[in-house]
Protein backbone atom coordinates (compact mmCIF):
# COMPACT_ATOMS: atom_id res chain seq x y z
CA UNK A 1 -22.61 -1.84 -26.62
CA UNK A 2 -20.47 -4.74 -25.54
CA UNK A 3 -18.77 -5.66 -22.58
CA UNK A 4 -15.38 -4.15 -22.31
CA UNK A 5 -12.62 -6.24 -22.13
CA UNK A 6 -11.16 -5.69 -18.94
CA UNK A 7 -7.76 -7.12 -17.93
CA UNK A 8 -6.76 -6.83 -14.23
CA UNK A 9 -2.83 -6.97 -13.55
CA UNK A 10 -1.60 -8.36 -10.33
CA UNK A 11 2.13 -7.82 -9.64
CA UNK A 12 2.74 -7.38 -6.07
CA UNK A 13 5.10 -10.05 -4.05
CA UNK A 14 3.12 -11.88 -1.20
CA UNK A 15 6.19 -10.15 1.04
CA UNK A 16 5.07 -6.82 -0.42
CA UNK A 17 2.90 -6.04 3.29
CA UNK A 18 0.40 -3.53 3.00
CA UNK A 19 1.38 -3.02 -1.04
CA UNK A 20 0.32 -6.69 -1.21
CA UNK A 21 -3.16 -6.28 0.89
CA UNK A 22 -3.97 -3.38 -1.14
CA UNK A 23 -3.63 -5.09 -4.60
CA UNK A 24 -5.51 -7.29 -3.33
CA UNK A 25 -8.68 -5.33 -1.81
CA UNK A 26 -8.73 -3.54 -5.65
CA UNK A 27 -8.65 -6.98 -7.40
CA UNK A 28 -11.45 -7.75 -5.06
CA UNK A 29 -13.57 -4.77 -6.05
CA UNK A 30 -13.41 -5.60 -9.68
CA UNK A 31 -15.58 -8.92 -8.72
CA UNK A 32 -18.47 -6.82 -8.00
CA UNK A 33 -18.34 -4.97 -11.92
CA UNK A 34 -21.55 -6.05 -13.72
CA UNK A 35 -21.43 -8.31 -16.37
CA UNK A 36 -22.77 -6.23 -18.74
CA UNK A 37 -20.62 -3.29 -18.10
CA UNK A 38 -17.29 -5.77 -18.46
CA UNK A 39 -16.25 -8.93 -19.08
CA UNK A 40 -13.04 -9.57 -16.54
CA UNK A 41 -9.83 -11.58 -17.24
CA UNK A 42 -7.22 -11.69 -14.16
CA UNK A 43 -3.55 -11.92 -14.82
CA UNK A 44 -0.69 -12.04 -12.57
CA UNK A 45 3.52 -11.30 -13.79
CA UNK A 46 4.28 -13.84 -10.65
CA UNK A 47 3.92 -17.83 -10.56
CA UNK A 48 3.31 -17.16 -6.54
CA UNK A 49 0.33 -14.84 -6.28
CA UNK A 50 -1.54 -17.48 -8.56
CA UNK A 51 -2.56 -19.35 -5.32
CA UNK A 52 -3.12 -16.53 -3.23
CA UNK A 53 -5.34 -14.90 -5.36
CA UNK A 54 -7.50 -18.09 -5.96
CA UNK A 55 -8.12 -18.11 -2.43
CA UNK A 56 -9.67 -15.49 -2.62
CA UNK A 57 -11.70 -16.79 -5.56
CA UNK A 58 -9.84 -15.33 -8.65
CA UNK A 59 -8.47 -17.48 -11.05
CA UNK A 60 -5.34 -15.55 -12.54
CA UNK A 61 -3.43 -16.63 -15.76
CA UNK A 62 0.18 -16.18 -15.71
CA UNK A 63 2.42 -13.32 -18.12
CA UNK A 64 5.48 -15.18 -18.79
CA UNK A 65 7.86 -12.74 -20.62
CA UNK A 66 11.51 -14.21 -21.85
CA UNK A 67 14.40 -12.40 -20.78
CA UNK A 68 15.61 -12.06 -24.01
CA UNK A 69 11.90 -9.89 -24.37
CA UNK A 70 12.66 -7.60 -21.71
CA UNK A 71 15.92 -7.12 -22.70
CA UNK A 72 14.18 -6.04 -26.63
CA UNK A 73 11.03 -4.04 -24.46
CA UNK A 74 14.12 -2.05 -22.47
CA UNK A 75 15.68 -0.94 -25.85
CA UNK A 76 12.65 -0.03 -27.31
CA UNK A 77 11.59 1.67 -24.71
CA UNK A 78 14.61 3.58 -24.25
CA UNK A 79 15.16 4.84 -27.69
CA UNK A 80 14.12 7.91 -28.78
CA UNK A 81 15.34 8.14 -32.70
CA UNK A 82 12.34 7.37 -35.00
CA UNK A 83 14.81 5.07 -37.51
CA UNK A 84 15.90 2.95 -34.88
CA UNK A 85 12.87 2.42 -33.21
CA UNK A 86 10.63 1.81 -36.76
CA UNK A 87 13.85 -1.22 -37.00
CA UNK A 88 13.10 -2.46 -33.68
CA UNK A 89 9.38 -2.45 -35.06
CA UNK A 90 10.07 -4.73 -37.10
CA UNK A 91 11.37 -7.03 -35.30
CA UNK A 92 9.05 -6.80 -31.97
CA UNK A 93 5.87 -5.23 -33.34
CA UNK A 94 4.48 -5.01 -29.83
CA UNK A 95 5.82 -5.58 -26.53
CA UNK A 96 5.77 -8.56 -24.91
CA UNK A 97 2.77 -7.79 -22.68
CA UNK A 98 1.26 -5.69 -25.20
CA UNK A 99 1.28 -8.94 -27.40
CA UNK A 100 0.14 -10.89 -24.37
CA UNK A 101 -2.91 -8.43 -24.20
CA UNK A 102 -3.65 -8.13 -28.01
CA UNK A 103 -3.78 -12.02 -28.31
CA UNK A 104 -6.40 -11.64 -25.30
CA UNK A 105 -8.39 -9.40 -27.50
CA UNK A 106 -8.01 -7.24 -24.35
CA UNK A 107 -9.57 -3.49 -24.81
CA UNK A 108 -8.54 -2.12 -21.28
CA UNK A 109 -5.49 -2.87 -18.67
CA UNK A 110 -5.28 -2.06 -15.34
CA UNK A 111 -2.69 -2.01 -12.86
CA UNK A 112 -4.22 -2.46 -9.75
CA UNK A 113 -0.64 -1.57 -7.70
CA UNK A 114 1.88 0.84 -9.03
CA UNK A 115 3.17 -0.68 -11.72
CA UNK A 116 5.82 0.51 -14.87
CA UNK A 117 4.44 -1.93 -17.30
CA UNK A 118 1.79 0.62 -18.72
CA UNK A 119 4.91 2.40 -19.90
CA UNK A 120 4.88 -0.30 -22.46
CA UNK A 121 1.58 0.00 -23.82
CA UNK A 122 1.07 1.72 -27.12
CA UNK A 123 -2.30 0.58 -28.63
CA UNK A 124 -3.82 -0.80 -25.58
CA UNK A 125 -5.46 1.80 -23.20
CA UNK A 126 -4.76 1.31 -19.56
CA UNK A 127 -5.67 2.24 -15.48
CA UNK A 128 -3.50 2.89 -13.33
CA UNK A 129 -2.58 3.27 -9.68
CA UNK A 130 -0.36 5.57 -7.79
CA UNK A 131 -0.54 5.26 -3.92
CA UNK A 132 2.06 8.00 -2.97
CA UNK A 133 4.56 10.43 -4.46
CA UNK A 134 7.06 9.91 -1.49
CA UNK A 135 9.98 10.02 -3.47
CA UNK A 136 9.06 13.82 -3.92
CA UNK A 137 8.33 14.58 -0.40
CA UNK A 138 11.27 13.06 1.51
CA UNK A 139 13.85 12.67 -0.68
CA UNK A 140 16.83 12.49 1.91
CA UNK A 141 15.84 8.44 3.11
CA UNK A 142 18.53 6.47 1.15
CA UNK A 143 15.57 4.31 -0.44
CA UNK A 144 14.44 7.27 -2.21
CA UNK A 145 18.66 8.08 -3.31
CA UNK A 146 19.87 4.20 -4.06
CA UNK A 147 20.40 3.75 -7.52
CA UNK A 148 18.60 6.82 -8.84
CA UNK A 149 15.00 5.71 -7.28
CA UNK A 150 13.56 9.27 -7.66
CA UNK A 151 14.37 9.78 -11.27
CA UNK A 152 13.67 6.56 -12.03
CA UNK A 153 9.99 7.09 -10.33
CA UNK A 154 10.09 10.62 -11.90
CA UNK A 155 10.21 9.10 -15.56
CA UNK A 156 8.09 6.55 -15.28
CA UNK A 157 5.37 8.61 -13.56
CA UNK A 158 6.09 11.50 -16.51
CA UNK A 159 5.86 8.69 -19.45
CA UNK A 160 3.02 6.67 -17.80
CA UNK A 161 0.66 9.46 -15.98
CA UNK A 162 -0.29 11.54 -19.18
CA UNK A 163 -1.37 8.46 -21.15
CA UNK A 164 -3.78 6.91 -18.53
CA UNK A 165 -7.34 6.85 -19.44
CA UNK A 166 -7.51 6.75 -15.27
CA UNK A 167 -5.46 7.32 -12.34
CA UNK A 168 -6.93 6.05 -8.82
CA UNK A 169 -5.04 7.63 -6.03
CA UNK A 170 -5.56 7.41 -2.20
CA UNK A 171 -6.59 11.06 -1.32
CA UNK A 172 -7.59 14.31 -1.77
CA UNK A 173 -3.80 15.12 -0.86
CA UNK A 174 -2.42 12.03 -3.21
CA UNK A 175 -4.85 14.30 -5.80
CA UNK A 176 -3.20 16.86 -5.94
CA UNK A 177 0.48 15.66 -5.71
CA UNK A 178 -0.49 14.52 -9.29
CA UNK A 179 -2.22 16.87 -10.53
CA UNK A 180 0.89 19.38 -9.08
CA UNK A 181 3.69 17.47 -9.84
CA UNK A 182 2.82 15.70 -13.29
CA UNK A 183 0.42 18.12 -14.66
CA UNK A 184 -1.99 15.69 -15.22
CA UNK A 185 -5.91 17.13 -15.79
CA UNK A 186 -8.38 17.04 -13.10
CA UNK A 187 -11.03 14.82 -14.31
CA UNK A 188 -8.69 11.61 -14.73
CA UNK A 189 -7.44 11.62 -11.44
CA UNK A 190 -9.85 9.79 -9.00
CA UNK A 191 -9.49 9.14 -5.27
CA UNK A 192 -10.00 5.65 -4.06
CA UNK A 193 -9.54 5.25 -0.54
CA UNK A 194 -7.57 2.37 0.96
CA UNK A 195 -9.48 -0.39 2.79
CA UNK A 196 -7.90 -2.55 5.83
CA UNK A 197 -6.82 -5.83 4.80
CA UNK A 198 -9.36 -8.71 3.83
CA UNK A 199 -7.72 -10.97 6.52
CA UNK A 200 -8.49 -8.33 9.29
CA UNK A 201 -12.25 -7.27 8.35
CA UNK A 202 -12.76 -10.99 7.81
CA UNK A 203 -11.46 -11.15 11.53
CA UNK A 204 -13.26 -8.23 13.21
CA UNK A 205 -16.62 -9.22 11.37
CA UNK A 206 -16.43 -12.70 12.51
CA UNK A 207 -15.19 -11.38 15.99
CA UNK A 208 -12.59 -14.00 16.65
CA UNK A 209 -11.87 -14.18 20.28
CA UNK A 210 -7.97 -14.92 21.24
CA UNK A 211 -7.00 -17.94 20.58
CA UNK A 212 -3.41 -17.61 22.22
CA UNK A 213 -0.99 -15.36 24.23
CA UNK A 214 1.29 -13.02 22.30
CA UNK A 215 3.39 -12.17 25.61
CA UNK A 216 3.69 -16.04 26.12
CA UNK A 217 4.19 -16.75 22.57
CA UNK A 218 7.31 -13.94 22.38
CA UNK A 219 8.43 -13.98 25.68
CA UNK A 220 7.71 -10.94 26.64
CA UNK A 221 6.29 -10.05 30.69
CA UNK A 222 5.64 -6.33 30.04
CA UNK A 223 2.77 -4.64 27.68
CA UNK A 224 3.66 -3.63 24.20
CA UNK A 225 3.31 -1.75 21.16
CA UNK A 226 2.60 -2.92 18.06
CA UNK A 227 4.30 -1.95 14.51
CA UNK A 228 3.95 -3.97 11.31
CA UNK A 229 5.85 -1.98 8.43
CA UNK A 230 9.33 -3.40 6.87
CA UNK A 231 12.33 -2.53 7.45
CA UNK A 232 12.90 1.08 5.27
CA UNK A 233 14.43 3.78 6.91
CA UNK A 234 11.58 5.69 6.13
CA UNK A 235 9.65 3.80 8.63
CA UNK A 236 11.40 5.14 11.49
CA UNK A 237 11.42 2.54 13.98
CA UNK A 238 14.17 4.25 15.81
CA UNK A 239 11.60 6.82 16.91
CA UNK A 240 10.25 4.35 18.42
CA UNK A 241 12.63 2.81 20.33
CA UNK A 242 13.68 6.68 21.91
CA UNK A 243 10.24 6.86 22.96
CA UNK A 244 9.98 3.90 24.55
CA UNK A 245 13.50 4.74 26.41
CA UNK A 246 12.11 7.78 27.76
CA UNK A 247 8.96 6.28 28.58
CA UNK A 248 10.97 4.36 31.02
CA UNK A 249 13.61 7.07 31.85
CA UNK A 250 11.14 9.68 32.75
CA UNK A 251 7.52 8.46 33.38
CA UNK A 252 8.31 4.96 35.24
CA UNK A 253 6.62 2.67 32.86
CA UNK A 254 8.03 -0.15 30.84
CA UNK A 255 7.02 -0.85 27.53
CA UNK A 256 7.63 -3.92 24.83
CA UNK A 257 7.31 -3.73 20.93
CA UNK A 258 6.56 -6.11 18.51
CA UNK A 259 8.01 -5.24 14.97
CA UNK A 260 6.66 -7.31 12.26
CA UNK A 261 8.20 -7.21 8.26
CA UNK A 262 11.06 -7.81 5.99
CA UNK A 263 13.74 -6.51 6.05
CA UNK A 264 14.43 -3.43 3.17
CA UNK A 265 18.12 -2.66 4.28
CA UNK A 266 17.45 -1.05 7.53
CA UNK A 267 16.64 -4.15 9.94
CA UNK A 268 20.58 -4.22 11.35
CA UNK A 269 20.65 -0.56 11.86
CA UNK A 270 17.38 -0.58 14.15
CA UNK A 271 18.70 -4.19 16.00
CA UNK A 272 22.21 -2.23 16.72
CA UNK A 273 19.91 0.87 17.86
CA UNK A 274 18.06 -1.67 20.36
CA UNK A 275 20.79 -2.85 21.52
CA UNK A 276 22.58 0.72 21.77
CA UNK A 277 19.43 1.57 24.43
CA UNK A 278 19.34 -1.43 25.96
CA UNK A 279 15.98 -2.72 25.33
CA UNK A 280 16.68 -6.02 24.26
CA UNK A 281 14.28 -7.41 27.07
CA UNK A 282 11.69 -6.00 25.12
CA UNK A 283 12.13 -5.30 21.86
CA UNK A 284 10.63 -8.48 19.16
CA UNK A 285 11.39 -8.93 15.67
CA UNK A 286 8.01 -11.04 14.40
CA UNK A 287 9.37 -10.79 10.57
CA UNK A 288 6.89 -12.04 8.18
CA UNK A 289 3.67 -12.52 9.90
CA UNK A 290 0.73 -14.67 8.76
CA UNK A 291 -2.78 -13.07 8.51
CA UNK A 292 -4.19 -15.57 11.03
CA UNK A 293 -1.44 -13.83 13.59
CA UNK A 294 -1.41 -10.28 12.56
CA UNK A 295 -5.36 -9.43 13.73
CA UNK A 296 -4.16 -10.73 17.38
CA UNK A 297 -0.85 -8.92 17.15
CA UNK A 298 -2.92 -5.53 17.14
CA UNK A 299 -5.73 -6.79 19.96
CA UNK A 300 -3.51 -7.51 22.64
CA UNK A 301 -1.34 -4.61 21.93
CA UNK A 302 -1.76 -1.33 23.96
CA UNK A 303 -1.57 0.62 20.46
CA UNK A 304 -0.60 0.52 16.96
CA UNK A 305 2.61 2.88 17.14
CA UNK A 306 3.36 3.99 13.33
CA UNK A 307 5.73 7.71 13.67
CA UNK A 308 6.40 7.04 9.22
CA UNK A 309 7.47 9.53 7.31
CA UNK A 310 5.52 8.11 4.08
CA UNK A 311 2.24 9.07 3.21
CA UNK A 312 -0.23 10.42 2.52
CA UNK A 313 -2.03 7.88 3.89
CA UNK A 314 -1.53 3.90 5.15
CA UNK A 315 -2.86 0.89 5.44
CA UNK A 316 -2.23 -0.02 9.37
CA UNK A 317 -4.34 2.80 10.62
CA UNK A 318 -7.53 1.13 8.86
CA UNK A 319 -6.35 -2.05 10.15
CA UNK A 320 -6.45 -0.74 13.79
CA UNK A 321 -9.86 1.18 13.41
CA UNK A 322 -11.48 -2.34 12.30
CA UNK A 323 -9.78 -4.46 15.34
CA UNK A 324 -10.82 -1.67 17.78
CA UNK A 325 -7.17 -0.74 18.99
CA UNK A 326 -5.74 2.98 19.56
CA UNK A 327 -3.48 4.10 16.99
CA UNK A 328 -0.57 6.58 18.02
CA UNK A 329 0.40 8.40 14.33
CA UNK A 330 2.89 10.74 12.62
CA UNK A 331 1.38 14.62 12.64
CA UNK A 332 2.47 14.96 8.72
CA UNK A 333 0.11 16.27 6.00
CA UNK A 334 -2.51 13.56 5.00
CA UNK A 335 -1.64 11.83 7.33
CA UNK A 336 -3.65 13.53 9.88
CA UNK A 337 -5.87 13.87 7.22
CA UNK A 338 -6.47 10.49 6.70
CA UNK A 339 -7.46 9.31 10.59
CA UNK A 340 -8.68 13.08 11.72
CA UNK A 341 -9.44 12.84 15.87
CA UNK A 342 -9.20 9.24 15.71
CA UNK A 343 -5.73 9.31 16.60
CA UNK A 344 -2.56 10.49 18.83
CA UNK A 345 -0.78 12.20 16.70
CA UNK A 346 3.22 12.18 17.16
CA UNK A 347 5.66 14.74 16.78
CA UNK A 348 8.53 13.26 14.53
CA UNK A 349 10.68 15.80 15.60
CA UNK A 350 9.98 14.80 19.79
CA UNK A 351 9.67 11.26 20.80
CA UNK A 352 8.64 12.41 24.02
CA UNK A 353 5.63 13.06 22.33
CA UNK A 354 4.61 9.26 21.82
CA UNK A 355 5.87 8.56 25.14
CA UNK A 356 3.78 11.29 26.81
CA UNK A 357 0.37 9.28 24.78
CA UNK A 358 1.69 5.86 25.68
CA UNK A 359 1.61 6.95 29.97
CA UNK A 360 -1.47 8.75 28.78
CA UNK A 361 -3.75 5.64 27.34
CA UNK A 362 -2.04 3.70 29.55
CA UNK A 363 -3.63 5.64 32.75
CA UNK A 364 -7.00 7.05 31.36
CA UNK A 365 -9.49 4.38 30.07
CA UNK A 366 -11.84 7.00 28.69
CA UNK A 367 -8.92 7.94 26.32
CA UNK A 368 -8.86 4.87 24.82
CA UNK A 369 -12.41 4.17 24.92
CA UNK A 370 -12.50 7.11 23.16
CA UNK A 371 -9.81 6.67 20.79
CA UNK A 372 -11.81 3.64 19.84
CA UNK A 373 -14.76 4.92 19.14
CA UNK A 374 -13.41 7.94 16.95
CA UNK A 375 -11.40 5.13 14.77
CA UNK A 376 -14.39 2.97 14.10
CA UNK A 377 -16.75 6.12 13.08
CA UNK A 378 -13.45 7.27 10.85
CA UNK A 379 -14.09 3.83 9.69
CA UNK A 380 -17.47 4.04 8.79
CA UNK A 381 -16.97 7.50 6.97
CA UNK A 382 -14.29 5.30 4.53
CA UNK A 383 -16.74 2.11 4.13
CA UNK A 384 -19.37 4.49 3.18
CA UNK A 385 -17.43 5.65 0.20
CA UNK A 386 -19.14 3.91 -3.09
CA UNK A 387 -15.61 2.50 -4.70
CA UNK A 388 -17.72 0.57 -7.26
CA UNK A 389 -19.51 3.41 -8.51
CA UNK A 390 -16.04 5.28 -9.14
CA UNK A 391 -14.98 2.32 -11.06
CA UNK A 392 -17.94 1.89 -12.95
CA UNK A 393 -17.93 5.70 -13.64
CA UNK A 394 -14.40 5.50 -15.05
CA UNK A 395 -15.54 2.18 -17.20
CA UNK A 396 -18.24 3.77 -18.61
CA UNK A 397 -16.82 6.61 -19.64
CA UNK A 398 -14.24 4.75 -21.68
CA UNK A 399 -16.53 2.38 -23.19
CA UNK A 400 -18.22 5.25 -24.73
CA UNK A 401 -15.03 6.42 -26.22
CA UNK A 402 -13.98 2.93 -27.32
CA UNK A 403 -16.87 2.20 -29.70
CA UNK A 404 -15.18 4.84 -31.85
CA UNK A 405 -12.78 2.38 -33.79
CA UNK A 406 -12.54 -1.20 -34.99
C-alpha cells in the first residue's frame, strides 16, 4: 500500500495564545509519522504563520482563496435545494480548498486546531480537532451570546463532527461532550492530551537560569501572581483581583499580578475593576508576551493563578508543571481532572478561597515543595501518553479503507 497523502492545515493567528501553541505541538507530532505510513504536505490559510512554523522546521505552502470564492463556498454551503446547488455545481465544481487539495492529489486533511473549513469538504476525507464544547457549558459569557457564537459553533460542529474519519479531543471529559452532545460513535473520537508549549519544555529542558528581573523590569516591589490568558470574560480576571483585595484586607499580605494577552473585549472592564479596588500599584498588563519572556514570567512568580470558567482542560497548567511553579486552579469538572492533587483548587463562587492558598504557599514551603512535585509527576503521567501511536492508529485505519476506490 502507498503512503497516504496527508495534508496538515495550520490556521491559528500567532496572537491566538495557547490555541496557537497547541496547533503547533500537533503540527509537531506529525514530523515523527513514518514515511511509509504517510507522505506529509503542510499548509497554512495565513501569510504570517509561514515563518513561524519554519522555525520550527516545517515548510508550509500558503491557501490563498479569492474573496469572490468564499463568497461562492458561503452560498453553496448554505443552500439546501438540490436544483440550486447542482447550478452552483456547475459553476464551482469544488470548493476552493477542496480544489486546492484535489490539485495536491491530497487523500486526507487535517485540521490540527478547530477549524470550519472541513465543512467544505465533500470528496476529500478529513481529521479534525475539537478542544472544548464551552459554548455548551457556560453559555451566559457574552463571547459565547455575540453574534449567535453558540449556534454558529452548534452547526458547524453538527455538519462537520458526523463526517470526520477522526476527532482528537483533549479528555476523557472533552470525550464525552461529543459523543453526548453530537451523537457522534465511540470509536472515532480519540483523546489527545495537550502538551505545554514548545518554547517552555525547550526552556525547562535546557534549564535556563534568569537572565533578568521581572519586579525590576515592571516596576513592581511586592511578589506576584502570574496569569497569561486574553482578555474574554470567561477568563475571569476579576476573581482575581477580589482575591488579591482580600488577601490584603484580611490576611496582611500584599500581592502583585502580572496579566499577559490580547485583549478579546474585556481588557477595559478588568482595568476599570483595578482601578475600582485600588490596586493599581500592583496590578501589570504584559499584553502580548514573547516566548523568550513567558518561561521567566511563571519562575519568578509565587503561582500561576488561572480561576477560568473554560475547560475541560488548558494549556497554562502544563506550562507550570514543566517550569516547576504552583498552580492555584478553578474546582470545575475536568478541570480538576486534568491536574488531580497537583493543584489548589479555587472556589469560583469564593475568592477568599485563592486568597486563603496564596497566605498558605506563601507561609509553608513544604506546600509548595509539594505542589511541585505533584505537578511534575502529573507531568510525567501526560508525557507518557504515546500520541504517535494514536495517530498512527487513526492513519492506518483509514488507509485500509482508502485502497477501496480509484
Amino acid at each position: 500500500m502507498r503512503p497516504i497523502r496527508l495534508a496538515v492545515i495550520f490556521d491559528q493567528h500567532t496572537h491566538a495564545g495557547g490555541g496557537y501553541q497547541q496547533a503547533l505541538n500537533a503540527a509537531l507530532l506529525t514530523l515523527d509519522l513514518p514515511s511509509s505510513l504517510v507522505e506529509t504536505f503542510y499548509f497554512t490559510t495565513l501569510r504570517e504563520n509561514i515563518e513561524s512554523l519554519r522555525g520550527i522546521g516545517i515548510t508550509a505552502e500558503l491557501i490563498e482563496i479569492s474573496f469572490a470564492k468564499r463568497v461562492l463556498a458561503y452560498f453553496r454551503r448554505s443552500i439546501k435545494e438540490t436544483r440550486i446547488l447542482k447550478l452552483i455545481k456547475i459553476i464551482q465544481k469544488h470548493s476552493p480548498i477542496e480544489s486546492f487539495l484535489i490539485k495536491n492529489k491530497i487523500d486526507l486533511a487535517y485540521a490540527i486546531s478547530p477549524s470550519a473549513w472541513p465543512r467544505d469538504l465533500e470528496e476529500i476525507n478529513y481529521l479534525t480537532t475539537v478542544w472544548d464544547l464551552s459554548h455548551r457549558d457556560d453559555p451566559e459569557f457574552p463571547e459565547v451570546r455575540w453574534n449567535r457564537e453558540l449556534e454558529v459553533r452548534d452547526r458547524n460542529y453538527q455538519s462537520l463532527l458526523p463526517r470526520a474519519t477522526a476527532i482528537f479531543v483533549d479528555s476523557e471529559l472533552g470525550k464525552k461532550n461529543v459523543l453526548d452532545r453530537y451523537g457522534i460513535d465511540d470509536e472515532r473520537v480519540h483523546v489527545m492530551p495537550f502538551q505545554a508549549s514548545i518554547a517552555t519544555r525547550s526552556y525547562s529542558e535546557k534549564n535556563v537560569t534568569k537572565e533578568y528581573d521581572v519586579g525590576k523590569k515592571y516596576q513592581l516591589d511586592v511578589p506576584y501572581v502570574f496569569y497569561p490568558a486574553q482578555f474574554w470574560a470567561h477568563k475571569n480576571h476579576v476573581y482575581l483581583l477580589e482575591g488579591l483585595k482580600i488577601l490584603e484586607q484580611d490576611f496582611g499580605l500584599k500581592v502583585g499580578a502580572i496579566f499577559s494577552g490580547g485583549d478579546k473585549g474585556n481588557l477595559s472592564y478588568v482595568k476599570s475593576y483595578v482601578r475600582n479596588l485600588n490596586l493599581e500599584d500592583r496590578i501589570r498588563f504584559a499584553g502580548f508576551v514573547t516566548n523568550d519572556e513567558i518561561p521567566e514570567l511563571y519562575r519568578q512568580s509565587i503561582a500561576l493563578v488561572m480561576p477560568t470558567y473554560f475547560g475541560p482542560t488548558n494549556l497554562p497548567p502544563l506550562e507550570a508543571f514543566e517550569l516547576g511553579v504552583p498552580l492555584l486552579y478553578s474546582d470545575r469538572a475536568g478541570l480538576r481532572d486534568q491536574v488531580g492533587s497537583a493543584a489548589l483548587l479555587m472556589d469560583l463562587k469564593n475568592p477568599r478561597s485563592m486568597a486563603e492558598h496564596i497566605f498558605n504557599l506563601k507561609n509553608d514551603k513544604e506546600l509548595r515543595m509539594q505542589l511541585v512535585k505533584s505537578g511534575r509527576e502529573q507531568l510525567h503521567h501526560y508525557k507518557s501518553i504515546d500520541r504517535i501511536g494514536i495517530l498512527k492508529f487513526v492513519l492506518e485505519d483509514f488507509r485500509s479503507r482508502r485502497i477501496c476506490w480509484e
